[in-house]
Protein backbone atom coordinates (compact mmCIF):
# COMPACT_ATOMS: atom_id res chain seq x y z
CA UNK A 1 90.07 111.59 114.72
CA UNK A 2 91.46 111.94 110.60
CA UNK A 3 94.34 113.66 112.49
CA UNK A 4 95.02 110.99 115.16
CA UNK A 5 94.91 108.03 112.76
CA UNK A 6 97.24 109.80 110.14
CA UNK A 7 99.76 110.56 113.54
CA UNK A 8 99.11 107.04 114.47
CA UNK A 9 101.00 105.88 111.31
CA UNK A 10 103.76 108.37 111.80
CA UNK A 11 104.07 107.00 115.51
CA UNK A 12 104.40 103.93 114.40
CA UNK A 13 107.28 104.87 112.04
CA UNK A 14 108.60 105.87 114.75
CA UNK A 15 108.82 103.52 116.32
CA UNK A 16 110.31 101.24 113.72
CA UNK A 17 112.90 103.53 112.96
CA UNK A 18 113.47 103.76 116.96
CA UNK A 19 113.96 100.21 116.46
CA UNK A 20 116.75 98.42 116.64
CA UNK A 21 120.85 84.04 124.37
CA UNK A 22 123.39 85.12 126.69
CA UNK A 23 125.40 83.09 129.53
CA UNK A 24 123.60 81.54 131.81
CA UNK A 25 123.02 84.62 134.66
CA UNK A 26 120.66 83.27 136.49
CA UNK A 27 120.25 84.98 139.86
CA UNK A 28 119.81 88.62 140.52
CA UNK A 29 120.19 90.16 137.16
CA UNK A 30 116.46 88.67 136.81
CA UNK A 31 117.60 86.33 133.99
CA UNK A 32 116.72 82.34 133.77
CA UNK A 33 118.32 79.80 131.54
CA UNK A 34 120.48 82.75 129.57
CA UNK A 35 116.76 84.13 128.84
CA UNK A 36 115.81 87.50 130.98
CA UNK A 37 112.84 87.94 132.81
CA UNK A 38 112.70 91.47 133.86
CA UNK A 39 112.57 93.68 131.65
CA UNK A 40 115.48 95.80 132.82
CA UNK A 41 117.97 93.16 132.79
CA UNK A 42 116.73 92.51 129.33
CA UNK A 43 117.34 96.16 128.37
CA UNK A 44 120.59 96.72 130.10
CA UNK A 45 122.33 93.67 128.18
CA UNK A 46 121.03 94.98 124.98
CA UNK A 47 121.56 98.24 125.16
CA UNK A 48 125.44 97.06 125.82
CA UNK A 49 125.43 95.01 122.66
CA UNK A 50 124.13 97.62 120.70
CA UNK A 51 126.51 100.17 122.24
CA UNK A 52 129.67 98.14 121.56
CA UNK A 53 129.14 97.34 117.95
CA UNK A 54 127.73 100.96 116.80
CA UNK A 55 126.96 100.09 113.57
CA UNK A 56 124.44 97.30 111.46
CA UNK A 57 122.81 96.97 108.06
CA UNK A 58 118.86 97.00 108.73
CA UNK A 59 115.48 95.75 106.61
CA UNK A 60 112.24 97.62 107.72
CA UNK A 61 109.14 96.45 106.28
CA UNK A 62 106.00 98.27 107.29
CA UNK A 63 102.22 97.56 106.41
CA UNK A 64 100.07 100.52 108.30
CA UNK A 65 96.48 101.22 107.27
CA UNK A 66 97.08 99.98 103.64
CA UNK A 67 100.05 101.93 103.13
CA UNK A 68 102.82 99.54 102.37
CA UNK A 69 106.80 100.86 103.10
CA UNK A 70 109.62 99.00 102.65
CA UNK A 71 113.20 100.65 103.26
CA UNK A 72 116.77 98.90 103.79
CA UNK A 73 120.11 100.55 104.90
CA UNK A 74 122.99 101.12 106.79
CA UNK A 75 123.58 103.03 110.16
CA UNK A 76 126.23 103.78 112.40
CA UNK A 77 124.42 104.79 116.12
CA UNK A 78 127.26 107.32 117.71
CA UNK A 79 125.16 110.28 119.21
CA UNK A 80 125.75 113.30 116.95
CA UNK A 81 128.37 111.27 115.03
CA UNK A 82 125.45 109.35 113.56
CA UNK A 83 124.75 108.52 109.93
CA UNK A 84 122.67 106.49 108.04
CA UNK A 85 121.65 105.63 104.70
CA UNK A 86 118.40 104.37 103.24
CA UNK A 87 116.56 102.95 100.64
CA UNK A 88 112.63 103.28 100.96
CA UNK A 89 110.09 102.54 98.77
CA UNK A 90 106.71 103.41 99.45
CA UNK A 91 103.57 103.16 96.78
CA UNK A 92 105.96 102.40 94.67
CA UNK A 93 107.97 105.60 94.76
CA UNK A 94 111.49 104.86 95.02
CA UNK A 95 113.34 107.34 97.70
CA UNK A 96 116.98 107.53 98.81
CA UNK A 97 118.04 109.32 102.20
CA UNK A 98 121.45 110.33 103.79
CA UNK A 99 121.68 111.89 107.49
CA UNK A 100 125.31 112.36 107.73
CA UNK A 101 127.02 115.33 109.79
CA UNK A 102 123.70 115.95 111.24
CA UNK A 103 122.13 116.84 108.24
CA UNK A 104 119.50 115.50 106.35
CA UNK A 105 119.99 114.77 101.90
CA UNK A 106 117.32 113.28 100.01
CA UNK A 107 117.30 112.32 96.53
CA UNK A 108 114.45 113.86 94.28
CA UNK A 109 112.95 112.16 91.79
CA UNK A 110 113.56 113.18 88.19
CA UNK A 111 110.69 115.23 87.72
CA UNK A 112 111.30 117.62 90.38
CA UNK A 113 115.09 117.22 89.90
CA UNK A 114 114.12 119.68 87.11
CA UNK A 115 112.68 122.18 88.83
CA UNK A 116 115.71 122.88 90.91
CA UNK A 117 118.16 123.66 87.68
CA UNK A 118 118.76 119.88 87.56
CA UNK A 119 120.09 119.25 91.58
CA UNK A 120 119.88 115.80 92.20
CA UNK A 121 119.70 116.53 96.05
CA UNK A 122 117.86 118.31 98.26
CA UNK A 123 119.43 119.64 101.47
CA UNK A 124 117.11 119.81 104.80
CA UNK A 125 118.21 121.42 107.74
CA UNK A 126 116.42 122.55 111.25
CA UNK A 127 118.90 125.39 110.81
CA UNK A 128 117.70 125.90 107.32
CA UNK A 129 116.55 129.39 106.17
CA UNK A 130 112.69 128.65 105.39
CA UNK A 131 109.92 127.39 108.15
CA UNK A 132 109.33 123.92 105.63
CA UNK A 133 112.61 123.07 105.91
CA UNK A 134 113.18 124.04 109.26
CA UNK A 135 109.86 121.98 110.19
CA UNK A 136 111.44 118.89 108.54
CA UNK A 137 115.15 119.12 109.70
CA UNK A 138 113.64 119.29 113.16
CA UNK A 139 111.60 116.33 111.95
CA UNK A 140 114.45 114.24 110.63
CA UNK A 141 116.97 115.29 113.73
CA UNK A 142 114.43 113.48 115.91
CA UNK A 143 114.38 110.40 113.35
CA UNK A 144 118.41 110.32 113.49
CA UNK A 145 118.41 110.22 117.58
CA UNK A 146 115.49 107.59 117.36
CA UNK A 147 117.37 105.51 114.56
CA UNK A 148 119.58 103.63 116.94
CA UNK A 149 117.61 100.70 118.15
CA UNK A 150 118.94 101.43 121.31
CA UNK A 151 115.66 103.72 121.66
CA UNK A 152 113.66 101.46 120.54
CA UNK A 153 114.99 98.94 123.27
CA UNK A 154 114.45 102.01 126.37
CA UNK A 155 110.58 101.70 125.56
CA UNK A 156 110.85 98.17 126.78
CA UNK A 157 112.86 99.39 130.45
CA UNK A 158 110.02 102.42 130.61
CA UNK A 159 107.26 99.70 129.85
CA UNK A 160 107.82 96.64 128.62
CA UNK A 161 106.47 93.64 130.42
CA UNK A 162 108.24 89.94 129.35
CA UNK A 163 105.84 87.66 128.88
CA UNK A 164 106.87 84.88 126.86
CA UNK A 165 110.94 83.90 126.13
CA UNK A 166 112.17 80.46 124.01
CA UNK A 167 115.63 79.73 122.39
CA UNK A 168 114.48 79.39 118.71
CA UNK A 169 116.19 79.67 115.05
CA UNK A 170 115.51 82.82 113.17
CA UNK A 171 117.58 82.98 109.45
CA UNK A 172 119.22 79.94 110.31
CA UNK A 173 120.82 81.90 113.62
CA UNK A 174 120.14 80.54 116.91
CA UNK A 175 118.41 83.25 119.05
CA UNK A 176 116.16 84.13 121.94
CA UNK A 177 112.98 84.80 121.19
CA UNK A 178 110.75 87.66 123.47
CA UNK A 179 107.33 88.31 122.96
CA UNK A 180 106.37 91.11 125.12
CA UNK A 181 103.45 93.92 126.09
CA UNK A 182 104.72 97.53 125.81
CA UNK A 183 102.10 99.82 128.23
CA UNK A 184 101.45 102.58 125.90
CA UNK A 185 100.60 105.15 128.18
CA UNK A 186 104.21 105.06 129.60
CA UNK A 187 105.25 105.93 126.03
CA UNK A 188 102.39 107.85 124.60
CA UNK A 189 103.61 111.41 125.02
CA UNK A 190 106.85 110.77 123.85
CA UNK A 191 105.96 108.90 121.14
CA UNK A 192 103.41 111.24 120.32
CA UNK A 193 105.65 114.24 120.13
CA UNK A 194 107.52 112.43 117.67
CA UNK A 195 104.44 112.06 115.47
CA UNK A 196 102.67 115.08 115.75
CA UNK A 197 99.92 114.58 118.56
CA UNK A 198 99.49 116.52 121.34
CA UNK A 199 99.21 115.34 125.17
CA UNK A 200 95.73 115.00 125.33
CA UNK A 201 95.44 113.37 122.09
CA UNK A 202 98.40 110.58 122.55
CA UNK A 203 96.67 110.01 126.25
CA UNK A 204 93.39 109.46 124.87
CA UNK A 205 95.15 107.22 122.11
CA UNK A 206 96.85 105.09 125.29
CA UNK A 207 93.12 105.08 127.05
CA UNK A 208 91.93 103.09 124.41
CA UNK A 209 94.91 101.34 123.38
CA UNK A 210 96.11 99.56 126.73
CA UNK A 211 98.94 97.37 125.51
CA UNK A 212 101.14 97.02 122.39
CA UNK A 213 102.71 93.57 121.33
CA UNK A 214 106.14 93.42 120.56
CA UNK A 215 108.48 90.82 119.83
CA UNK A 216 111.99 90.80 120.07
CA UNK A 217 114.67 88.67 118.83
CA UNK A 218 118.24 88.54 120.03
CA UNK A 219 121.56 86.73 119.38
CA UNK A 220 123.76 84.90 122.22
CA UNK A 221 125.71 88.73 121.82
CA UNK A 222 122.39 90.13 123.21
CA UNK A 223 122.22 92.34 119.50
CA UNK A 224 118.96 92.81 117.89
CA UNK A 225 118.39 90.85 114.93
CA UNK A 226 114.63 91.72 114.58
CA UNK A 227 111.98 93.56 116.31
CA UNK A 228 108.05 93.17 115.38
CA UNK A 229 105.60 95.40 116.51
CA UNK A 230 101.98 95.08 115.90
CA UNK A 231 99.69 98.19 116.05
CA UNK A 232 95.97 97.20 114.80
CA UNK A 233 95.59 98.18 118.11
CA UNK A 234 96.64 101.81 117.68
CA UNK A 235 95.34 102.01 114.22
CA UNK A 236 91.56 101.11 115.80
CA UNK A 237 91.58 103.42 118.84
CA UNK A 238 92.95 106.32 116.44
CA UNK A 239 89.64 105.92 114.02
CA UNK A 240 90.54 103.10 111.77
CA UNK A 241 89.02 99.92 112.87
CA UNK A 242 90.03 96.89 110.78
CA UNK A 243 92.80 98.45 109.15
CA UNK A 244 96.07 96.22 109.74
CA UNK A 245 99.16 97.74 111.47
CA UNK A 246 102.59 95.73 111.51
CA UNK A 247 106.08 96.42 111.65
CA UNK A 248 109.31 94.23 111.08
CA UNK A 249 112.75 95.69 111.56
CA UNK A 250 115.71 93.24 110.97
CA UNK A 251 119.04 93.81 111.30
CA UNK A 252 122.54 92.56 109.98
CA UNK A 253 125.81 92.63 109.74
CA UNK A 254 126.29 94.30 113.48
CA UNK A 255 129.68 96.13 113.64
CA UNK A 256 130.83 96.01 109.77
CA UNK A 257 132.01 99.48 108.78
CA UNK A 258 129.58 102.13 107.10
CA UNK A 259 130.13 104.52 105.10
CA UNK A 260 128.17 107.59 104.44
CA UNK A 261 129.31 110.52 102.60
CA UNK A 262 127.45 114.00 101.85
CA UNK A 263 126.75 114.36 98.06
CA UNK A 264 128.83 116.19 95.84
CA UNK A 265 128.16 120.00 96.94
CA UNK A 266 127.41 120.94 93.34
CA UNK A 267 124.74 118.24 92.93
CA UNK A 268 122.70 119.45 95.79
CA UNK A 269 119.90 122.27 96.26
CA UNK A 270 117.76 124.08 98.68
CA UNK A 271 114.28 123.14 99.46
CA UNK A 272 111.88 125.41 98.03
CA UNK A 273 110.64 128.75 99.96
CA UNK A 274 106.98 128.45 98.70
């Protein structure tokens, strides 16, 4: 299962790139002490917080299988109005990425800077005219949808099950704390999709999987500060027992402006044909 354990890692980008106290409600919006104890209600307020403010800076840190990723940014979530920029770093390669009028730029390092006549950009496209870069626009247009947390939070409404909630202190920001079991198979073909597995494969992933933790922490504004997922889990039923699998998104500055811009035209090139 090489295939399902590499896919297993890509889900679980995914998923942090899906990622993004109220009132006191209690009564039928399922909520108790300004904390939420169905899962829906929980979704439905966040979802609204996210919606209204549009926009955050964001800290992913990812350790999956040994393969340590680290990437920071900014985002504005607005359908096909959405843009991001990001900063990852993984084995120590540096890598900068802009999605910005629904197209993908990502800065090359120097060495293959060169072999495009010196283009500091490369330009990728699911409308672009070779299958590589047409296979990785498609790639990156999911990755732009799934960027808004607001996915991230629509796993927990398909299958998310509450089963802990606390007022606590996270960054020196009073919060509400969820810890809570996602039921993979409600989100293993569509997470699989994403990543490169087929059906059968991301079913007989969620056979063996059963449920994912997740943790969730949100301010009185019902915004996602930080989301933790942990996916030994995953990473054992896909063929690599005792490898570690964890995820923490955090996120900033909700509403502040961003702003993304295209590169200069004449600094950016075409992805290779072969």
């Amino acid at each position: 299962m090489r295939k399902t354990a590499t896919a297993a890692s890509g889900l679980a980008l995914v998923l942090a790139l899906t990622a993004c106290g109220s009132e006191d409600n209690a009564g039928s919006d399922g909520s108790f002490s300004g904390m939420f104890s169905d899962p829906q209600a929980l979704f439905q307020a966040a979802s609204e917080g996210t919606s209204k403010s549009k926009s955050s800076k964001f800290q992913m840190d990812m350790n999956m299988a040994g393969m340590q990723l680290s990437a920071s940014g900014e985002a504005l979530y607005d359908g096909a109005d959405t843009a991001m920029s990001m900063t990852m770093d993984v084995a120590g390669q540096s890598m900068e990425i802009r999605m910005v009028d629904q197209t993908m730029y990502m800065k090359l390092p120097d060495a293959m800077s060169s072999q495009m006549g010196g283009k500091a950009w490369v330009k990728i496209s699911a409308d672009g005219s070779d299958p590589l870069s047409q296979q990785m626009g498609s790639s990156f247009d999911q990755m732009a949808e799934q960027s808004d947390p607001a996915k991230t939070l629509e796993y927990i409404q398909k299958a998310g099950k509450i089963v802990n909630s606390e007022q606590t202190n996270l960054d020196g920001q009073d919060v509400t704390h969820y810890t809570i079991e996602l039921d993979f198979a409600k989100i293993a073909d569509d997470m699989g999709a994403s990543s490169g597995l087929t059906a059968e494969q991301a079913q007989q992933l969620a056979s063996e999987v059963g449920t994912v933790p997740m943790e969730l922490w949100l301010t009185s504004d019902n915004l996602p500060v930080q989301i933790k997922l942990e996916m030994s889990k995953v990473m054992e039923a896909a063929g690599a027992p005792g490898q570690s699998g964890e995820m923490v998104m955090k996120y900033t500055d909700w509403g502040a402006p961003v702003n993304v811009e295209a590169p200069p035209a004449d600094q950016v090139g075409e992805l290779p044909s072969n």
